[in-house]
N, C-alpha and C. Protein backbone atom coordinates (compact mmCIF):
# COMPACT_ATOMS: atom_id res chain seq x y z
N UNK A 1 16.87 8.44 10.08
CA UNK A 1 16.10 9.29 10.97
C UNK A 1 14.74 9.54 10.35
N UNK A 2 13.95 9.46 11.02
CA UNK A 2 12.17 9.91 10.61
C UNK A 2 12.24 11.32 11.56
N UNK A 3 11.85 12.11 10.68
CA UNK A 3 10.48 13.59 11.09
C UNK A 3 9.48 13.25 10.83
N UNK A 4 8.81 13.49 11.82
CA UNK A 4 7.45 13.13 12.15
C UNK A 4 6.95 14.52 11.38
N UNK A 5 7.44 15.15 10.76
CA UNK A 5 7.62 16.45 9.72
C UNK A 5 6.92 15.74 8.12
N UNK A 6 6.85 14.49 8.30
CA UNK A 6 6.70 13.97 7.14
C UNK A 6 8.19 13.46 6.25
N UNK A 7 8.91 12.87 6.33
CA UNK A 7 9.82 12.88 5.84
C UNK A 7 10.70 11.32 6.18
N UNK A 8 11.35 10.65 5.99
CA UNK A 8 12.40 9.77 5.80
C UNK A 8 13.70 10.51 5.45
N UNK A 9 15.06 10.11 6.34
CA UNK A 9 16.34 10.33 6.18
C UNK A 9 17.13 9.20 6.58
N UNK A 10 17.89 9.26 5.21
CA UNK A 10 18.34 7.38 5.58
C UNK A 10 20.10 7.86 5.36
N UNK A 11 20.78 7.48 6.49
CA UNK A 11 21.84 8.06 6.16
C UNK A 11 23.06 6.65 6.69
N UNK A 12 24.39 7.16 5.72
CA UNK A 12 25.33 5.86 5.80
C UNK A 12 26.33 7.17 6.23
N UNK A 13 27.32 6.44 7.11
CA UNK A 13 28.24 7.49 7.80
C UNK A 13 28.00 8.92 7.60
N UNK A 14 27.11 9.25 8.27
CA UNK A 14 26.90 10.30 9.17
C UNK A 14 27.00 11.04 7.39
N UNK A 15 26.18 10.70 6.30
CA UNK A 15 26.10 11.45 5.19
C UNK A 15 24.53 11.17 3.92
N UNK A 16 24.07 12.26 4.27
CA UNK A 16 22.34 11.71 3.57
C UNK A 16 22.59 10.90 2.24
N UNK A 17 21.91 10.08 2.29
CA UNK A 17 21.25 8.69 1.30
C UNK A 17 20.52 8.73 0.17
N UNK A 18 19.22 9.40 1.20
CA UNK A 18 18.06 9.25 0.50
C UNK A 18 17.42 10.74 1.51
N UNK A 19 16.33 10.81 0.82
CA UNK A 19 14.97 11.62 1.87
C UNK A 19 13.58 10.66 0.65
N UNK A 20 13.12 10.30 1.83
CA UNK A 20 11.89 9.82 1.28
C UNK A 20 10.10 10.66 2.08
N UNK A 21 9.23 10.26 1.45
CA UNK A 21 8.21 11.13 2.22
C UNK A 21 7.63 10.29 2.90
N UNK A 22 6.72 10.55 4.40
CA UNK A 22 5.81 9.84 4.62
C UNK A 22 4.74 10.30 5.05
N UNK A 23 3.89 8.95 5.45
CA UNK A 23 3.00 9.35 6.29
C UNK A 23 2.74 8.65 8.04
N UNK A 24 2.75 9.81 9.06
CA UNK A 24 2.77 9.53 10.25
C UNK A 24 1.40 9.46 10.97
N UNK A 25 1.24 8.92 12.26
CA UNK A 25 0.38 8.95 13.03
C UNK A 25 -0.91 10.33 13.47
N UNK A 26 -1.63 9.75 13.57
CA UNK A 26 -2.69 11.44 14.63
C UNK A 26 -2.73 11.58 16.00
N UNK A 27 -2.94 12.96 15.78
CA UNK A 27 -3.20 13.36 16.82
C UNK A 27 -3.47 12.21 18.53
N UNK A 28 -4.48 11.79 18.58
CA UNK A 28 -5.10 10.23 19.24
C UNK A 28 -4.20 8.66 18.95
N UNK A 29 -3.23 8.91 17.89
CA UNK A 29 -2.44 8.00 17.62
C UNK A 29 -1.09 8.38 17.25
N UNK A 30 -0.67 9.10 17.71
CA UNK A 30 0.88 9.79 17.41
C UNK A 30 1.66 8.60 17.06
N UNK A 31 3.11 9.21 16.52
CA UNK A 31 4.11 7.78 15.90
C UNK A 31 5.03 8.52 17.09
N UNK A 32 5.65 7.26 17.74
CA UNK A 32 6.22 7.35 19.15
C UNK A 32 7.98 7.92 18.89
N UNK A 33 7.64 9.28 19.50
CA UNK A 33 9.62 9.40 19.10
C UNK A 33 10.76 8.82 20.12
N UNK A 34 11.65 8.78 19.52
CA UNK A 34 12.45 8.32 20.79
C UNK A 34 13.19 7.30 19.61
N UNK A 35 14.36 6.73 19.82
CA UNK A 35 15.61 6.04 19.36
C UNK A 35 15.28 4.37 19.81
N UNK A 36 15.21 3.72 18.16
CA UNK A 36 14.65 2.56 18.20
C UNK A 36 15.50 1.47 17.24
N UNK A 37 15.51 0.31 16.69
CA UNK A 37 16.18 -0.01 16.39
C UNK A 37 15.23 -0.88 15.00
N UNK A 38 15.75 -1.17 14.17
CA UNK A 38 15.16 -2.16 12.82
C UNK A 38 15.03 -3.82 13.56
N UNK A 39 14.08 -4.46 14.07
CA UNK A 39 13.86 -5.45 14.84
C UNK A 39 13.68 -7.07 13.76
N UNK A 40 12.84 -6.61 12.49
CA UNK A 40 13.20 -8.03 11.51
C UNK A 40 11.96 -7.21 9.83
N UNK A 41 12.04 -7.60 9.14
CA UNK A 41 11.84 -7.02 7.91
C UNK A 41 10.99 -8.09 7.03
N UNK A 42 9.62 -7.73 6.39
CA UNK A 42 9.27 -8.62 6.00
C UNK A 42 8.47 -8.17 4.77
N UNK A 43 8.15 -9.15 3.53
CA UNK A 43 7.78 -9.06 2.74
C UNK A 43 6.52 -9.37 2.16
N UNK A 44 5.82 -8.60 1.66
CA UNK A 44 4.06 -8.80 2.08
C UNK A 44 3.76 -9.04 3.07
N UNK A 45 3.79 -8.37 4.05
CA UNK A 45 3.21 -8.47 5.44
C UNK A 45 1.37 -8.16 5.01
N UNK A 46 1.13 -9.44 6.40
CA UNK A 46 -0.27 -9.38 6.42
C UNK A 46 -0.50 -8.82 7.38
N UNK A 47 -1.52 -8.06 7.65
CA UNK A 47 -2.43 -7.67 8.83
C UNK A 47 -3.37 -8.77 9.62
N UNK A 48 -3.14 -8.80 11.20
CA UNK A 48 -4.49 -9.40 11.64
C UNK A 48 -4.81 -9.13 12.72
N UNK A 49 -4.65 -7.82 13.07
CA UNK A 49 -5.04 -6.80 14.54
C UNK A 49 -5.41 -5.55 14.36
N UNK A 50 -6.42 -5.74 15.01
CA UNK A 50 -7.17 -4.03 14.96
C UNK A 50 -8.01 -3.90 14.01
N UNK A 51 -8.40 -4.98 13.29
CA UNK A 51 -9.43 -4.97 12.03
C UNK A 51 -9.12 -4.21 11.34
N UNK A 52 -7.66 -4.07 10.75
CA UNK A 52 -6.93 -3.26 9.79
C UNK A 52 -6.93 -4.43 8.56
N UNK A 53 -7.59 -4.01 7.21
CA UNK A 53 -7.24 -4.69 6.22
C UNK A 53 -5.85 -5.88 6.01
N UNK A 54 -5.94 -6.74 5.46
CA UNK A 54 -4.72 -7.46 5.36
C UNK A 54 -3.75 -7.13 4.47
N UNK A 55 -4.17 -6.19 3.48
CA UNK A 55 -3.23 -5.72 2.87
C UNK A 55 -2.86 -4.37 3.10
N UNK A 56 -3.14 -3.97 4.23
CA UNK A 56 -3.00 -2.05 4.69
C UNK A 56 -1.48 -1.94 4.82
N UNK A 57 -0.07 -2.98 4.92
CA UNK A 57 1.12 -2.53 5.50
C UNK A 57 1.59 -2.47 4.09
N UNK A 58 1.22 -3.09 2.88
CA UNK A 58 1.86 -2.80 1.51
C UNK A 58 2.64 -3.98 1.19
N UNK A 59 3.87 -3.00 0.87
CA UNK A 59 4.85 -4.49 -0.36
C UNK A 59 5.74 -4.91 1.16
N UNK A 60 5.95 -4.00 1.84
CA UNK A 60 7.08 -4.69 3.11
C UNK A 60 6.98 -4.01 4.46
N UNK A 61 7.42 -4.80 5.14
CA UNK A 61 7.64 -4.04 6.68
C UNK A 61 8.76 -4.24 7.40
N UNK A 62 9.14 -3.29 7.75
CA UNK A 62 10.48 -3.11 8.66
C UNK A 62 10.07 -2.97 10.38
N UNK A 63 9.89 -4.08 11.07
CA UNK A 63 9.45 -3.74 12.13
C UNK A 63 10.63 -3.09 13.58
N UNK A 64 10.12 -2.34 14.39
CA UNK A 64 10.84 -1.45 15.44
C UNK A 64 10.93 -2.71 16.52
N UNK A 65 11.67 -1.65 17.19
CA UNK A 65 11.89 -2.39 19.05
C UNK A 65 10.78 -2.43 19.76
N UNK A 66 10.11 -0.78 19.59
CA UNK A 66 8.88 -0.87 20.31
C UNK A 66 7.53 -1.52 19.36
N UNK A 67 7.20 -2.64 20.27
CA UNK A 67 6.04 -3.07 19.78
C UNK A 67 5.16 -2.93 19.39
N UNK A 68 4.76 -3.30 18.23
CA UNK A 68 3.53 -2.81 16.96
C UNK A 68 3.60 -1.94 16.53
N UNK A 69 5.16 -1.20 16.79
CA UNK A 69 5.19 0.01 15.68
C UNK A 69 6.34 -0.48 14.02
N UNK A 70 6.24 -0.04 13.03
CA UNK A 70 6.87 0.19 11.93
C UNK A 70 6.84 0.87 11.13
N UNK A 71 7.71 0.32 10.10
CA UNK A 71 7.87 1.47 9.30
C UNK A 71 7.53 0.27 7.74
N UNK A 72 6.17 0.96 6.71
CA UNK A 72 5.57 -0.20 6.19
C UNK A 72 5.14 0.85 4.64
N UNK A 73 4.88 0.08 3.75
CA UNK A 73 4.11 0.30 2.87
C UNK A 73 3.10 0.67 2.70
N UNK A 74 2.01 0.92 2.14
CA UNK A 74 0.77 1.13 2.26
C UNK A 74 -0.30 0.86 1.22
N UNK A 75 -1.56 0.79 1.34
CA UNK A 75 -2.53 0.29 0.36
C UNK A 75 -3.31 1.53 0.42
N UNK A 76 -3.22 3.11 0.81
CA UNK A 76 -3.96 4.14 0.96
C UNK A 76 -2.34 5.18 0.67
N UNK A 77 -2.03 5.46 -0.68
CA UNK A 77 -0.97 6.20 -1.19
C UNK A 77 -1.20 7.41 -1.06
N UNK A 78 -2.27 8.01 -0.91
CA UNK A 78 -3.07 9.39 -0.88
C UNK A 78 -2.48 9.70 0.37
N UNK A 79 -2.27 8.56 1.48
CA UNK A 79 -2.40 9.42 2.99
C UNK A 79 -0.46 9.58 3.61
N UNK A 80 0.17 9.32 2.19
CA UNK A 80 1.39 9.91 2.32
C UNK A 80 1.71 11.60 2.77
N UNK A 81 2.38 12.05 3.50
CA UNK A 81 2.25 13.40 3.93
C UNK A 81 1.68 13.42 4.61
N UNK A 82 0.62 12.89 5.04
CA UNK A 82 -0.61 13.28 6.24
C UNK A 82 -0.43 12.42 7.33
N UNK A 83 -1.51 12.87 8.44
CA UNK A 83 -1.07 12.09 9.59
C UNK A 83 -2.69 11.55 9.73
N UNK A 84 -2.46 10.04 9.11
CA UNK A 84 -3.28 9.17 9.05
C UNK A 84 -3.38 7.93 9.24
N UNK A 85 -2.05 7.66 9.87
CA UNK A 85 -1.94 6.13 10.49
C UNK A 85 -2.11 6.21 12.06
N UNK A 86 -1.98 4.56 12.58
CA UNK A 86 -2.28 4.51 13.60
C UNK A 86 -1.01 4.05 14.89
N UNK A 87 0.32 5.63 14.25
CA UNK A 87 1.49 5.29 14.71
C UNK A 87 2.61 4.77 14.16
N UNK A 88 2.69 4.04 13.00
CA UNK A 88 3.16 3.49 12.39
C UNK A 88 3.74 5.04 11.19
N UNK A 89 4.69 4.07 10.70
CA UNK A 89 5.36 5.20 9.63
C UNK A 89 4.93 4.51 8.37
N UNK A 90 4.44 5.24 7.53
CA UNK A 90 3.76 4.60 5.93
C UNK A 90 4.95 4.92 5.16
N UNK A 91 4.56 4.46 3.91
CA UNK A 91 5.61 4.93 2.84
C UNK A 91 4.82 4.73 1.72
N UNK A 92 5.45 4.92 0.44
CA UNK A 92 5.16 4.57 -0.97
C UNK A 92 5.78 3.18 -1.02
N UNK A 93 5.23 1.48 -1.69
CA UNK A 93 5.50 0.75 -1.44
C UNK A 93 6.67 0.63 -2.22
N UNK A 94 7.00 1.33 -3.43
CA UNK A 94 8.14 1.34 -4.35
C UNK A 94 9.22 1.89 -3.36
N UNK A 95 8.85 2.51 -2.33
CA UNK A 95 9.73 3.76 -1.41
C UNK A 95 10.26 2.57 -0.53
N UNK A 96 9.25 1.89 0.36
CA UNK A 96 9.81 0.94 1.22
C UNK A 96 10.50 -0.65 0.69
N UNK A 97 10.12 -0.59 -0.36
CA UNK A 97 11.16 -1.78 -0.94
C UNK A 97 12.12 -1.20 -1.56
N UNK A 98 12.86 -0.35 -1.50
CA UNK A 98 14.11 0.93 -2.17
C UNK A 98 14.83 0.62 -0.46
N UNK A 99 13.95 0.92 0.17
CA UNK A 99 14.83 1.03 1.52
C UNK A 99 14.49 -0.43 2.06
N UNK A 100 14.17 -1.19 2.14
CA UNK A 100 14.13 -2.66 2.28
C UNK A 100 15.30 -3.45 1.75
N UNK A 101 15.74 -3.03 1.08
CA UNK A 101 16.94 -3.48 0.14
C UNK A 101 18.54 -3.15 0.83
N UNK A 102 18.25 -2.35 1.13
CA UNK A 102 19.76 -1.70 1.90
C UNK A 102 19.47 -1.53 3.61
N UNK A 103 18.57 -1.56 4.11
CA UNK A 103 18.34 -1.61 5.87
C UNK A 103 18.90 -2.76 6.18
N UNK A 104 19.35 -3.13 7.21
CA UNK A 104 19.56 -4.13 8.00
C UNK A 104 18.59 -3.76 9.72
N UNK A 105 18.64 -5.08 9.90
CA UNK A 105 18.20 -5.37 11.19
C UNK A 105 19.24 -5.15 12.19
N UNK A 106 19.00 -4.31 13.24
CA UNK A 106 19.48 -3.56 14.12
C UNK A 106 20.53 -2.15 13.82
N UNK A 107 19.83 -1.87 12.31
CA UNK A 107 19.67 -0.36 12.10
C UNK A 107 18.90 0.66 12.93
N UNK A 108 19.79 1.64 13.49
CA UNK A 108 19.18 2.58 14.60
C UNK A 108 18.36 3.26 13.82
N UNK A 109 17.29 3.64 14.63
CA UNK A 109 15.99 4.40 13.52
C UNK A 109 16.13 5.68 14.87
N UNK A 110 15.77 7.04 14.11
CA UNK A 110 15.49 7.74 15.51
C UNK A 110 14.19 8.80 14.33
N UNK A 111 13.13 8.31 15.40
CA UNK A 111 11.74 9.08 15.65
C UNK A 111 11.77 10.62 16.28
N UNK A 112 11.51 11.78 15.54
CA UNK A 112 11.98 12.94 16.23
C UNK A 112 10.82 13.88 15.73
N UNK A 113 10.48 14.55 16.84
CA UNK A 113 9.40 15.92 16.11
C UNK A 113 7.56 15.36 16.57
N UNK A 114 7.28 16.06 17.15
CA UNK A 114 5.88 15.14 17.48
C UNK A 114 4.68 15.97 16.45
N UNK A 115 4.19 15.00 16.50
CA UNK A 115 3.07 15.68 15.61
C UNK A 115 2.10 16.88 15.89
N UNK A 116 1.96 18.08 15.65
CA UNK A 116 1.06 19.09 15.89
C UNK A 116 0.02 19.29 15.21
């Protein structure tokens, strides 16, 4: 489960895992809530839309159902906690290859809490 609270909850039978921190979307770019699924997972993901750096998603990406959103690494570690992406869920890249390791694809993700 993601809070859009800032936060990661990664849970195995219905019993917490982990809590990791993040960083979510703004205001003009909110991170979309609603119940989504782990769609395919990748390692050094490049960027090449939106004139977003090629290295802005980090060490990995876990991409969603809904399109062009994930849950990724980052090359701006500062903007963990804050809401400074463009929808997407950031992480610490040590954070998203910790959880890269144990996710599977068509792991339910649920997006909850909108950003204020």
């Amino acid at each position: 489960m993601i809070d859009t609270e800032k936060k990661i909850l990664s849970y195995q039978n219905d019993t917490l895992v982990k809590s990791f921190p993040v960083g979510v979307g703004h205001e003009k770019s909110q991170t979309p809530i609603g119940t989504y699924k782990i769609k395919n997972k990748i390692l050094n993901p490049k960027s090449y839309r939106y004139n977003i750096p090629s290295d802005s998603y980090g060490s990995a990406w876990l991409g969603l159902t809904i399109p062009g959103y994930g849950i990724h690494g980052t090359n701006e570690p500062s903007s963990i906690g804050k809401n400074k992406s463009l929808g997407c869920i950031r992480m610490l890249n040590e954070d998203i290859l910790e959880l890269y390791k144990y996710i599977k694809t068509n792991t339910k993700v649920i997006i909850f809490t909108q950003v204020r």
